[in-house]
C-alpha atoms as a PDB file:
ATOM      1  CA  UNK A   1       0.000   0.000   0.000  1.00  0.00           C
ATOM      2  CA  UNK A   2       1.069   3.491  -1.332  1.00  0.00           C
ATOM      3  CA  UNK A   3       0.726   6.717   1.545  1.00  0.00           C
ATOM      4  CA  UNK A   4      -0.042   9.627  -0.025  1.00  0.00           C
ATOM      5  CA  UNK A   5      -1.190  12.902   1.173  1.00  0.00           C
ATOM      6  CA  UNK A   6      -2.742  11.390   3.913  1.00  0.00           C
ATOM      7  CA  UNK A   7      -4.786   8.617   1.645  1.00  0.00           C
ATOM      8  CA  UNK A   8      -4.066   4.861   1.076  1.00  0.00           C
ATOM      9  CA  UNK A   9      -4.294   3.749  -2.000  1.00  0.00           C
ATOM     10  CA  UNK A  10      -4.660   0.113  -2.543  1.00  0.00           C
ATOM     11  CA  UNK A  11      -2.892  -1.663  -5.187  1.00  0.00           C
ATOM     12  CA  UNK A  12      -6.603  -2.197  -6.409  1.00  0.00           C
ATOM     13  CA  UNK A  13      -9.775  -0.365  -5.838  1.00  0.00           C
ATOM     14  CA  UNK A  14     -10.918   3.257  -5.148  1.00  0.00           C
ATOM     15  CA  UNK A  15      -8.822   5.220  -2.117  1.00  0.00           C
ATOM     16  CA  UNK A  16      -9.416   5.018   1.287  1.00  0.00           C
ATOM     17  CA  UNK A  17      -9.082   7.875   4.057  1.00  0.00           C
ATOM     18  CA  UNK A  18      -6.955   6.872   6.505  1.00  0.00           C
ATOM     19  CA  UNK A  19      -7.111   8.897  10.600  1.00  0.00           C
ATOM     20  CA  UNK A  20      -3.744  11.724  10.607  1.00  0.00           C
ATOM     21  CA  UNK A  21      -4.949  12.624  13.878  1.00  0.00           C
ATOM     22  CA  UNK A  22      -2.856  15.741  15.143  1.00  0.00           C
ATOM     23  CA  UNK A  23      -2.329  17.410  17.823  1.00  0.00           C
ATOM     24  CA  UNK A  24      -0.572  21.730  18.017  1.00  0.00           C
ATOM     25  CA  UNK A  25      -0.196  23.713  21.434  1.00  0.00           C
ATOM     26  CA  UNK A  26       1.853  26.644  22.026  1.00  0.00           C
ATOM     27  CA  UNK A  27       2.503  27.329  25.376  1.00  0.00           C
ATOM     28  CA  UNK A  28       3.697  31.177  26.866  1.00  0.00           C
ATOM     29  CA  UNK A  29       6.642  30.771  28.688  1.00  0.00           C
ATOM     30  CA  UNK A  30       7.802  33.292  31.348  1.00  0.00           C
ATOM     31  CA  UNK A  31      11.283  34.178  31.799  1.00  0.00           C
ATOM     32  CA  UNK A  32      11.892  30.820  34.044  1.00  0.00           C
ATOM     33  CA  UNK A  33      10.546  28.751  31.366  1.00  0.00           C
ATOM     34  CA  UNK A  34       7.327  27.895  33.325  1.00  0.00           C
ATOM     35  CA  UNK A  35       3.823  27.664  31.516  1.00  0.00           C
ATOM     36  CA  UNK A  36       1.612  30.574  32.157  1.00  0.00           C
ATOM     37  CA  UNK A  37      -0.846  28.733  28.985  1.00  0.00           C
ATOM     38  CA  UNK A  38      -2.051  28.082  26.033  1.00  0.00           C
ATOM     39  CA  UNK A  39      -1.686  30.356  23.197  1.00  0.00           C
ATOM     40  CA  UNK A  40      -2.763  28.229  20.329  1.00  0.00           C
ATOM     41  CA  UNK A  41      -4.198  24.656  20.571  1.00  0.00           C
ATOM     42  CA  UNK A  42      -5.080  22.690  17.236  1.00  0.00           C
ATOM     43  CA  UNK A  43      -6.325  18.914  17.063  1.00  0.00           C
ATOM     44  CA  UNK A  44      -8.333  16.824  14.156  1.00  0.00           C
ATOM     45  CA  UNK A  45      -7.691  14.818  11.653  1.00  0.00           C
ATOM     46  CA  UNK A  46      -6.102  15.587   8.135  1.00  0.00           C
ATOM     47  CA  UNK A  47      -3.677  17.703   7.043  1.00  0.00           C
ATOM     48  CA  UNK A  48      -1.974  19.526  10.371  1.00  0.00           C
ATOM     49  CA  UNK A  49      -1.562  23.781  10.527  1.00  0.00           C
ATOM     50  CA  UNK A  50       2.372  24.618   8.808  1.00  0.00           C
ATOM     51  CA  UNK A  51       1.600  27.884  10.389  1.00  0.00           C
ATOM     52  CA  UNK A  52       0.560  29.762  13.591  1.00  0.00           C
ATOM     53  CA  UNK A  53      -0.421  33.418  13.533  1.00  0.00           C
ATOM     54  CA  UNK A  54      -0.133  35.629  16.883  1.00  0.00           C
ATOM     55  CA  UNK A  55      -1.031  39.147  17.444  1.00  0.00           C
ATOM     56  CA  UNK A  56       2.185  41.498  17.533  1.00  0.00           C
ATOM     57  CA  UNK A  57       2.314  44.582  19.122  1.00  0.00           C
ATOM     58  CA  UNK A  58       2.707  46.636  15.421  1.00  0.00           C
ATOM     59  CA  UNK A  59       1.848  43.375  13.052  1.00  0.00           C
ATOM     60  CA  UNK A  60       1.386  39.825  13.343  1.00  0.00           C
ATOM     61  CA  UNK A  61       3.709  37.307  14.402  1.00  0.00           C
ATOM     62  CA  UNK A  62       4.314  33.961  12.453  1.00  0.00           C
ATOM     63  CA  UNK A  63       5.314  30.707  13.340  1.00  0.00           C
ATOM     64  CA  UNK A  64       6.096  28.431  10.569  1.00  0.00           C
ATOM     65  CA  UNK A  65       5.505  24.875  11.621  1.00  0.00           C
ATOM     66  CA  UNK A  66       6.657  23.268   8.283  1.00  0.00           C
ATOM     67  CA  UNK A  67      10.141  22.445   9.528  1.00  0.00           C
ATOM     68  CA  UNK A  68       9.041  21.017  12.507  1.00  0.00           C
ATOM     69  CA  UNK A  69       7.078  18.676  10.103  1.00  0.00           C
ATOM     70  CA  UNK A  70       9.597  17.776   8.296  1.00  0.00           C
ATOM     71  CA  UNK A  71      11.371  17.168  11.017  1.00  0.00           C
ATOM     72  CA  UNK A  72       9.247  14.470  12.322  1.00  0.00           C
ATOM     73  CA  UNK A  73       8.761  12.676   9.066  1.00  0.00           C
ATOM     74  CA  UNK A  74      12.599  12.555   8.987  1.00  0.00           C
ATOM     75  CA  UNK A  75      13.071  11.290  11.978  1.00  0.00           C
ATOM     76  CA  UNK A  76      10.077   9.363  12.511  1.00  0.00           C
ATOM     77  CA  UNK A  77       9.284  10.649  15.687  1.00  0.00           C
ATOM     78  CA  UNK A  78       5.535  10.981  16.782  1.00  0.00           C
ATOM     79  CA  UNK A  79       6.467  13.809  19.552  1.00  0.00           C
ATOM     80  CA  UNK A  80       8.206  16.894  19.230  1.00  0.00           C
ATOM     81  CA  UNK A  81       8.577  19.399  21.581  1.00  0.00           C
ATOM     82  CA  UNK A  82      10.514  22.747  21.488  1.00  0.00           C
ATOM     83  CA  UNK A  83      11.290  26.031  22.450  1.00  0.00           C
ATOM     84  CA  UNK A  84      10.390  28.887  20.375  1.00  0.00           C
ATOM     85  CA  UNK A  85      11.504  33.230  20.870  1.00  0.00           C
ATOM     86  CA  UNK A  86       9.632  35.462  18.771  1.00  0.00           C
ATOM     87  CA  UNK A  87      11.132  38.792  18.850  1.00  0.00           C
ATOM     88  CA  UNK A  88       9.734  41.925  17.591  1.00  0.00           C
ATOM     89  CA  UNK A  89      11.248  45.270  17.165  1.00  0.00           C
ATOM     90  CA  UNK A  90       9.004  48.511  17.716  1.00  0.00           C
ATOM     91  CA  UNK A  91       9.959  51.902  17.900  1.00  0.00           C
ATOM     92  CA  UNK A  92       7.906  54.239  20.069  1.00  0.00           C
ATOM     93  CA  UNK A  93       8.004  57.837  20.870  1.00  0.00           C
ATOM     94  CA  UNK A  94      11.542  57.975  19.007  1.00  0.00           C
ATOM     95  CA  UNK A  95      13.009  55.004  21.382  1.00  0.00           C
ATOM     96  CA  UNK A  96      13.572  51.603  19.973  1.00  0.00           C
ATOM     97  CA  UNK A  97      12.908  48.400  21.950  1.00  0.00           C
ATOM     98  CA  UNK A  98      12.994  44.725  21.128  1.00  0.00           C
ATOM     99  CA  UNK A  99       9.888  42.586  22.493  1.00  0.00           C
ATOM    100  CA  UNK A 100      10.797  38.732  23.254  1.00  0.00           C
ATOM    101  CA  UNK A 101       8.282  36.122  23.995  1.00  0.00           C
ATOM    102  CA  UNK A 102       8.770  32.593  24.650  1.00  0.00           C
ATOM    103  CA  UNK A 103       6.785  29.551  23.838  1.00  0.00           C
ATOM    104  CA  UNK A 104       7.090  25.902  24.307  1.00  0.00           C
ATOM    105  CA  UNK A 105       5.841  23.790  20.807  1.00  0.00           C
ATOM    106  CA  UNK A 106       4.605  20.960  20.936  1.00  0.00           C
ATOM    107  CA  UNK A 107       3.705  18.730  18.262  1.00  0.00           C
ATOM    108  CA  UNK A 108       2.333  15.579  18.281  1.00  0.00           C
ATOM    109  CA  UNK A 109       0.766  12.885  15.101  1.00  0.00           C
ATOM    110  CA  UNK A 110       1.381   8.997  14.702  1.00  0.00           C
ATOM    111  CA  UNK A 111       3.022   7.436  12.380  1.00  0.00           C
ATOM    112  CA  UNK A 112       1.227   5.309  10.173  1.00  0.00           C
ATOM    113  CA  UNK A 113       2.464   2.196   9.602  1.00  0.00           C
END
């Protein structure tokens, strides 16, 4: 059997959808490295988020989730779980500061056999 896009596609017959259950959160960190919660949660099945959107002091914030994907396929790991620092650069009243924010990622979807 042939994996494809998240189908199966027996040697014979019509496709069948298989379960990609996944699973996103993004946790805010403080500057210890301790939870203060969720940011962003995602589950279902199909085709997982590649990206995660937060609001930014001046614009938004992206997180792109594709290399963390790829990551997993490579590896063939069904857990992945990482530290992320967004930083953002505003200038107000003629000063300019840097924001930081932590998160913890965490990514989770089976492997298929």
């Amino acid at each position: 059997m042939k994996k494809l896009l998240g189908w199966l596609f027996p040697l014979q017959g019509a496709p069948v959808k298989t379960s990609l259950f996944y699973q996103v959160e993004l946790l805010s960190l403080d500057r210890d490295g301790r939870s203060l919660g969720s940011k962003f949660h995602a589950e279902g099945d199909g085709e997982p988020p590649q990206w995660i959107t937060l609001d930014g002091f001046s614009q938004d914030q992206c997180i792109d989730l594709r290399p963390y994907w790829e990551q997993m396929r490579r590896q063939g790991l069904e857990d992945l779980t990482t530290d992320v620092t967004i930083r953002e650069t505003i200038i107000k009243f003629g000063a300019t500061r840097q924001l930081v924010d932590d998160y913890r990622l965490i990514l989770r979807r089976p492997i298929l056999p």
